[in-house]
Protein backbone atom coordinates (compact mmCIF):
# COMPACT_ATOMS: atom_id res chain seq x y z
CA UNK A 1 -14.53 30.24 -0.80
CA UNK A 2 -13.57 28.03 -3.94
CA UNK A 3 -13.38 24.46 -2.77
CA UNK A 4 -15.85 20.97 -2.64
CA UNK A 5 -17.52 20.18 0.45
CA UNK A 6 -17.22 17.41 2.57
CA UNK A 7 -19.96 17.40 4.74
CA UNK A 8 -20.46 13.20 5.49
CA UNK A 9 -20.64 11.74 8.96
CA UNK A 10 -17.48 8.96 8.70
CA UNK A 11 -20.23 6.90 11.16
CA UNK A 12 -22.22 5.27 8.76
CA UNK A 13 -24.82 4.19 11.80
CA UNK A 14 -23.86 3.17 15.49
CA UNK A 15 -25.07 -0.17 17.32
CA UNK A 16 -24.99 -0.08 20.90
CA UNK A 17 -20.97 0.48 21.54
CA UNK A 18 -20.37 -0.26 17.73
CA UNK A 19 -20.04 2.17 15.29
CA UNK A 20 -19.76 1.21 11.49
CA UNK A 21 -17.60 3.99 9.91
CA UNK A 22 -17.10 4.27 5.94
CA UNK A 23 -13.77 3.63 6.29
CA UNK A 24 -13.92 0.09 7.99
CA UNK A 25 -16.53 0.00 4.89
CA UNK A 26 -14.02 0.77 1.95
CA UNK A 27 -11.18 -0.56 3.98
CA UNK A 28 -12.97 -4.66 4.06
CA UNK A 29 -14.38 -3.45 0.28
CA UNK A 30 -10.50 -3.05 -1.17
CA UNK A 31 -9.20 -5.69 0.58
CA UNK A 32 -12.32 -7.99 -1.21
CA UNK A 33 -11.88 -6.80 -4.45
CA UNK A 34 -7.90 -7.55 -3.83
CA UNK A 35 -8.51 -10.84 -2.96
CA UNK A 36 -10.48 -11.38 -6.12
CA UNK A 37 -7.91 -9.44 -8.34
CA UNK A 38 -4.92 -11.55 -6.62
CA UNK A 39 -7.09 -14.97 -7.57
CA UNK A 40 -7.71 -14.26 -11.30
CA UNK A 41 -4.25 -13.23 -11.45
CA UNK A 42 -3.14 -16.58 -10.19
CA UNK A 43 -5.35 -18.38 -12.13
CA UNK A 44 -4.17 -16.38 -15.11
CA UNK A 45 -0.39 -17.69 -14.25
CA UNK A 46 -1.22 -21.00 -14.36
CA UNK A 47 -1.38 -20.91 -10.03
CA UNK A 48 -2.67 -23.22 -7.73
CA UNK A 49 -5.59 -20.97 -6.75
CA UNK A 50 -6.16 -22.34 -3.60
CA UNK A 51 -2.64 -22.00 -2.18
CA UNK A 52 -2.85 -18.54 -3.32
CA UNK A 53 -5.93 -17.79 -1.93
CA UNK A 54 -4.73 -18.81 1.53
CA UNK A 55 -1.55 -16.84 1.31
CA UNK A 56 -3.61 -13.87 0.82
CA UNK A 57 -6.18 -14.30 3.27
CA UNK A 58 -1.92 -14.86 5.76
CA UNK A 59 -0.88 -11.65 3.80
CA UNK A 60 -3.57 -10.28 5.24
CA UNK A 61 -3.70 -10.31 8.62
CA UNK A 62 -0.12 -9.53 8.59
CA UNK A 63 -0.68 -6.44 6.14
CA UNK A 64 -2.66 -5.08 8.89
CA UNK A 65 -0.87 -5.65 11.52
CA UNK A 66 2.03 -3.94 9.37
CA UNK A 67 0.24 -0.75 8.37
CA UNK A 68 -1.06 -0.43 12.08
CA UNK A 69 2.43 -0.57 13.34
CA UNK A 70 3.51 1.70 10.99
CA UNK A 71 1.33 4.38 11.47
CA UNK A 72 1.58 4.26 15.08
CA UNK A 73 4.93 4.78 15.12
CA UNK A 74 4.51 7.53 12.69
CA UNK A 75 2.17 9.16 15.46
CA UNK A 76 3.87 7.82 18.45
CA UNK A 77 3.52 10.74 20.87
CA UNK A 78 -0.35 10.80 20.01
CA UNK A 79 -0.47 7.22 21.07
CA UNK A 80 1.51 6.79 23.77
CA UNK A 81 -0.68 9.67 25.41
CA UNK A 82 -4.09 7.64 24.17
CA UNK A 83 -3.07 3.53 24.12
CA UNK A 84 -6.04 2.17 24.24
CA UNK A 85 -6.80 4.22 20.27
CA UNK A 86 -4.07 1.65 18.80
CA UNK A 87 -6.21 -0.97 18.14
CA UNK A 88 -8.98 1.07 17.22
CA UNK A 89 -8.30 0.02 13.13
CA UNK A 90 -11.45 1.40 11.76
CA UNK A 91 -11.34 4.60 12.78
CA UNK A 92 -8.55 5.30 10.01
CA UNK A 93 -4.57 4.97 10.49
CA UNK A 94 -3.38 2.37 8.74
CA UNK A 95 0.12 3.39 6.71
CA UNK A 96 0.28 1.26 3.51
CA UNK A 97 4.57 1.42 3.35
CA UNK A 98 3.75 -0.81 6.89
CA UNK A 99 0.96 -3.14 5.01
CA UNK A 100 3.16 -4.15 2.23
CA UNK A 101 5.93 -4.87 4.12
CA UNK A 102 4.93 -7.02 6.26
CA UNK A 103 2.01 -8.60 4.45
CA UNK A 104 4.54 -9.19 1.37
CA UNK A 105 7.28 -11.42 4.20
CA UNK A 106 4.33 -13.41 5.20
CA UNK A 107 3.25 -13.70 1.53
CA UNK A 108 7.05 -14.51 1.10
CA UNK A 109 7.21 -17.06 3.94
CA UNK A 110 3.68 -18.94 3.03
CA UNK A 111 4.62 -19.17 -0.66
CA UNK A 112 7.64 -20.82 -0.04
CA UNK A 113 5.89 -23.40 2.42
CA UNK A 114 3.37 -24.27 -0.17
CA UNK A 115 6.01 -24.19 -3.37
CA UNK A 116 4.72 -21.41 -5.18
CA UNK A 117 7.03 -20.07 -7.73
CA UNK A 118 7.70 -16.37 -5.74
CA UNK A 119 8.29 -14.41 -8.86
CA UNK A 120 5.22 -15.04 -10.38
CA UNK A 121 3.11 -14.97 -7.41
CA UNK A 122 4.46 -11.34 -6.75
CA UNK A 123 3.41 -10.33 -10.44
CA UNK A 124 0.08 -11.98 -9.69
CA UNK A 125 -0.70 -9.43 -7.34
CA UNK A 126 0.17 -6.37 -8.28
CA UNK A 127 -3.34 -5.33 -10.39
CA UNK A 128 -5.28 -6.14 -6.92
CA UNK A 129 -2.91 -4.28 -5.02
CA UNK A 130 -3.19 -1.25 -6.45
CA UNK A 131 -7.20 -1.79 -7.19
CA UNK A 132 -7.44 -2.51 -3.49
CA UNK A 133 -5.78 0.65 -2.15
CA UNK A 134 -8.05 3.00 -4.41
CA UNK A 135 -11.25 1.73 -2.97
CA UNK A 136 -9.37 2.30 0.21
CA UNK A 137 -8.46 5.96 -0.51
CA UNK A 138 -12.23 6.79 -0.69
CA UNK A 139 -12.57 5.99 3.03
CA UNK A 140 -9.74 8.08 3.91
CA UNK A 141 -11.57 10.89 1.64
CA UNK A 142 -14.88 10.54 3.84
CA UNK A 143 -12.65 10.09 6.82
CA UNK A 144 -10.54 12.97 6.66
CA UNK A 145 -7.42 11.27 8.06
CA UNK A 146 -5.53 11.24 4.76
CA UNK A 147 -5.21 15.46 4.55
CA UNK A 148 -3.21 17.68 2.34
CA UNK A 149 -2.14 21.10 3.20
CA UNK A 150 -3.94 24.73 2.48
CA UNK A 151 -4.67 25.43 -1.14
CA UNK A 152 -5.91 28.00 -3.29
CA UNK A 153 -7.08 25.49 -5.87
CA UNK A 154 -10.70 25.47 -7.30
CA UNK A 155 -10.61 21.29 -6.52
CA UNK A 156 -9.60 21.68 -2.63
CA UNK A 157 -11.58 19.41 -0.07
CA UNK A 158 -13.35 21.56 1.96
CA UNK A 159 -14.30 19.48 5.72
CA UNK A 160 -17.27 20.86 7.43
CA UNK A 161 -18.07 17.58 9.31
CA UNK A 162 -17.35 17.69 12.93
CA UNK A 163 -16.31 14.24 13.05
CA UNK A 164 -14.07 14.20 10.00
CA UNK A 165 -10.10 13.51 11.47
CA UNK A 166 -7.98 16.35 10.45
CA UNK A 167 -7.03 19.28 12.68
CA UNK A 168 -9.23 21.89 13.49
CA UNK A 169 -6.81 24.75 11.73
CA UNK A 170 -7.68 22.99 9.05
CA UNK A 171 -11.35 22.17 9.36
CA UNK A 172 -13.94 24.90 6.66
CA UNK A 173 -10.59 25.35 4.90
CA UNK A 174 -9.93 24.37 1.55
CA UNK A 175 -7.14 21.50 1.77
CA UNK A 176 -4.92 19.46 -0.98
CA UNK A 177 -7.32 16.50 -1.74
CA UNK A 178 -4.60 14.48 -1.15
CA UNK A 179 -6.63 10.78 -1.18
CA UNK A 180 -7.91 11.72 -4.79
CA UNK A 181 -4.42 12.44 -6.14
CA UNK A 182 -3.32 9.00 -4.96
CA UNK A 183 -6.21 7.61 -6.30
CA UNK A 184 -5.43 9.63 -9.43
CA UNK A 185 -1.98 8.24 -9.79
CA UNK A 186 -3.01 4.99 -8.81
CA UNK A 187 -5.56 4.79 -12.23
CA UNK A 188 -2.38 5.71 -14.20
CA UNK A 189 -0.37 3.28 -12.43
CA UNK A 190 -2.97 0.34 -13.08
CA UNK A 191 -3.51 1.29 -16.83
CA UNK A 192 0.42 0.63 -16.78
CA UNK A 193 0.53 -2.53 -15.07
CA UNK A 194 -2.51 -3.83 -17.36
CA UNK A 195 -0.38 -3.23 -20.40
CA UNK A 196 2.81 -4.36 -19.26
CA UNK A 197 0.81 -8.20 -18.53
CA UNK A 198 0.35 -8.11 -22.19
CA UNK A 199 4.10 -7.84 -22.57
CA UNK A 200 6.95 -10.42 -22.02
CA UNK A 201 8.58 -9.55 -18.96
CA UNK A 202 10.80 -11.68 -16.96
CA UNK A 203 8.95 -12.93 -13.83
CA UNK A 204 9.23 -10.28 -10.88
CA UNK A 205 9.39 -7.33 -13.29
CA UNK A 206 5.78 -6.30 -13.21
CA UNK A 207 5.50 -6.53 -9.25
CA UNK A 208 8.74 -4.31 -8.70
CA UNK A 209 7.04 -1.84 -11.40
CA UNK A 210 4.41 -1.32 -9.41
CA UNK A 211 6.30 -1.22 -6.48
CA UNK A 212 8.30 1.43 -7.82
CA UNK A 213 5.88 3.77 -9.76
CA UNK A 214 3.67 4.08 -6.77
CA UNK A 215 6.91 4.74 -4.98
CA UNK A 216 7.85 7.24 -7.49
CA UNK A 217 3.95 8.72 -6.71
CA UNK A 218 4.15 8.64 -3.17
CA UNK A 219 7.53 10.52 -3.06
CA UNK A 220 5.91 13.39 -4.66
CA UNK A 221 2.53 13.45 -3.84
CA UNK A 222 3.19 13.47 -0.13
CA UNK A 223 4.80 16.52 -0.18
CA UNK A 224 1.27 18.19 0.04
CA UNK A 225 0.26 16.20 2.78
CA UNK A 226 0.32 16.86 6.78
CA UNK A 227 2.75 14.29 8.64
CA UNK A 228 5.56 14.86 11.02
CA UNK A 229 8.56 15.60 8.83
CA UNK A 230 11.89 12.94 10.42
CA UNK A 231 14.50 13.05 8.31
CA UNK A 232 16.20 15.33 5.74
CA UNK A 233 12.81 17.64 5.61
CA UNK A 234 11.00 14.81 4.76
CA UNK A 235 7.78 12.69 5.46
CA UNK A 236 8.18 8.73 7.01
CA UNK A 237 6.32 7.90 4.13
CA UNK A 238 8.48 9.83 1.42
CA UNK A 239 11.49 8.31 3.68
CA UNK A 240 10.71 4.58 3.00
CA UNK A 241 9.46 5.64 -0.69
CA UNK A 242 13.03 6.90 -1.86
CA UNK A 243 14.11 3.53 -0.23
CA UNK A 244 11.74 1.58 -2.33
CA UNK A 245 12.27 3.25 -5.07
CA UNK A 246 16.05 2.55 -5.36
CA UNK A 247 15.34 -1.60 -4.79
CA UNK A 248 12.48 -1.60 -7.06
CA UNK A 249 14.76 -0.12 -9.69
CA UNK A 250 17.35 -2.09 -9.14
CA UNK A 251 15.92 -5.43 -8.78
CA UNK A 252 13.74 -5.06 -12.17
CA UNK A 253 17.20 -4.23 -14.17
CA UNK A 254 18.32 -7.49 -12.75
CA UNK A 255 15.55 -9.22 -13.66
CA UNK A 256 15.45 -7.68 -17.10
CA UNK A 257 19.19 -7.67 -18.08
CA UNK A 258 20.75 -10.47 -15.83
CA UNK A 259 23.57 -8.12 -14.70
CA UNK A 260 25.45 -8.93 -12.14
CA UNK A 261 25.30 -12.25 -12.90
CA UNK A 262 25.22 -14.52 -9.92
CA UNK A 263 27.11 -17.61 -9.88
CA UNK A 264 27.22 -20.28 -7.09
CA UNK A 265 30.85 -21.79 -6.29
CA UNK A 266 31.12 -24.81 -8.29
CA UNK A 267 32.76 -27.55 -6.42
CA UNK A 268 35.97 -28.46 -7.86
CA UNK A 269 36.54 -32.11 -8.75
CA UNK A 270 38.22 -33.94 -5.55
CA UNK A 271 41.07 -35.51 -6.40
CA UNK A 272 41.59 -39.20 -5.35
CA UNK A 273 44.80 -41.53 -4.52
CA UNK A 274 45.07 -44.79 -6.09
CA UNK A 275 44.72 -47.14 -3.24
């Protein structure tokens, strides 16, 4: 049977009730090198790196929360049966449509409390955003909760691991690798985004090309994954991507041509009696 093995325990080691899984491991690892992507970026736009710094560290929390949420919706039935697995975070499950949301209003809310230009904080970002989710993707490659359908191909993940997350129809199979083609697209996306920073782009722009290319990815890439289809034959995930897609596309040909143009109602000049 053509195919690459996975045969790695996603427990790196247990302590007492504890277990350390590679996940949790690649999970803290992107959201570090994020962090440290999002700070150089800030410094790079002239950024008061400390404000930013603490807007991540909000972002966050409230990215997690987000992609938890999401997810568990996503999965509802499993979880309603099993509520005491939703907070389990580091056993896999967290849906990144659900992380960006959420983590980009409270990036949203804190940048406005500390008066940092919004535009250019977003564009900031984006090269640690997409950094941070590859290192991610490896976990979910170890972890098995991130699976693609049956495949003939030569480069199908093959899970022989008894503790690896997919379903056992699909366990000694080979499956779509689908983590590596995200991670795949996600190298193409970041080679973009680094050459587009060289360019001059109205604020906003390079953000919302991010936001839109890996919308563009996750659209199609998904369609070899294994998730509950709700709506039109397709995935949550492709669902929110199409949605994405059409605001990311439409907010960067704002940005970049000014059309519609937007203007504020002038007040008209009050006219005044002679006394």
């Amino acid at each position: 049977m053509n195919g690459i093995t996975i045969n790695i325990d996603p427990v790196i080691f247990h302590l007492g009730g504890f277990a350390l899984r590679w996940y949790g491991l690649t999970f803290a690892g992107g959201i570090a090198l994020a962090i440290l992507l999002v700070s150089r970026g800030a410094k790079r736009a002239g950024l008061d790196t400390g404000k930013v710094g603490n807007i991540a560290l909000w972002a966050v929390v409230g990215g997690v929360v987000g992609a938890r949420l999401f997810h568990v919706v996503d999965r509802l039935s499993y979880y309603v049966a099993n509520p005491s697995h939703i907070v389990m975070v580091n056993h896999g499950g967290l849906a990144i449509w659900g992380g960006l949301v959420t983590g980009g209003l409270v990036a949203l809310f804190m940048a406005r409390r500390e008066g940092i230009p919004v535009l250019k904080l977003a564009d900031a970002t984006s090269i640690g955003l997409i950094a941070g989710q590859m290192v991610g993707r490896i976990g979910c490659i170890i972890n098995g909760d991130a699976y693609g359908g049956a495949t003939s191909m030569p480069w199908g993940f093959i899970y022989t691991n008894p503790g690896a997350m997919l379903p056992d129809s699909l366990r000694g199979i080979p499956t779509h690798p689908y983590p590596l083609y995200e991670i795949l697209w996600g190298m193409a996306l970041l080679g973009l985004l680094l050459y587009l920073r060289r360019r001059s782009l109205p604020s906003g722009v390079l953000f919302l090309t991010y936001v839109g290319v890996y919308a563009l990815g996750r659209f199609g890439l998904t369609f070899v994954r294994q998730e509950a289809v709700v709506l039109w034959g397709l995935q949550q995930a492709q669902v929110v991507a199409l949605v994405v897609l059409a605001l990311a596309a439409a907010g960067a040909a704002r940005l970049v041509t000014g059309w519609p143009s937007v203007t504020v109602g002038r007040r008209r000049p009050v006219a005044t009696r002679n006394s």
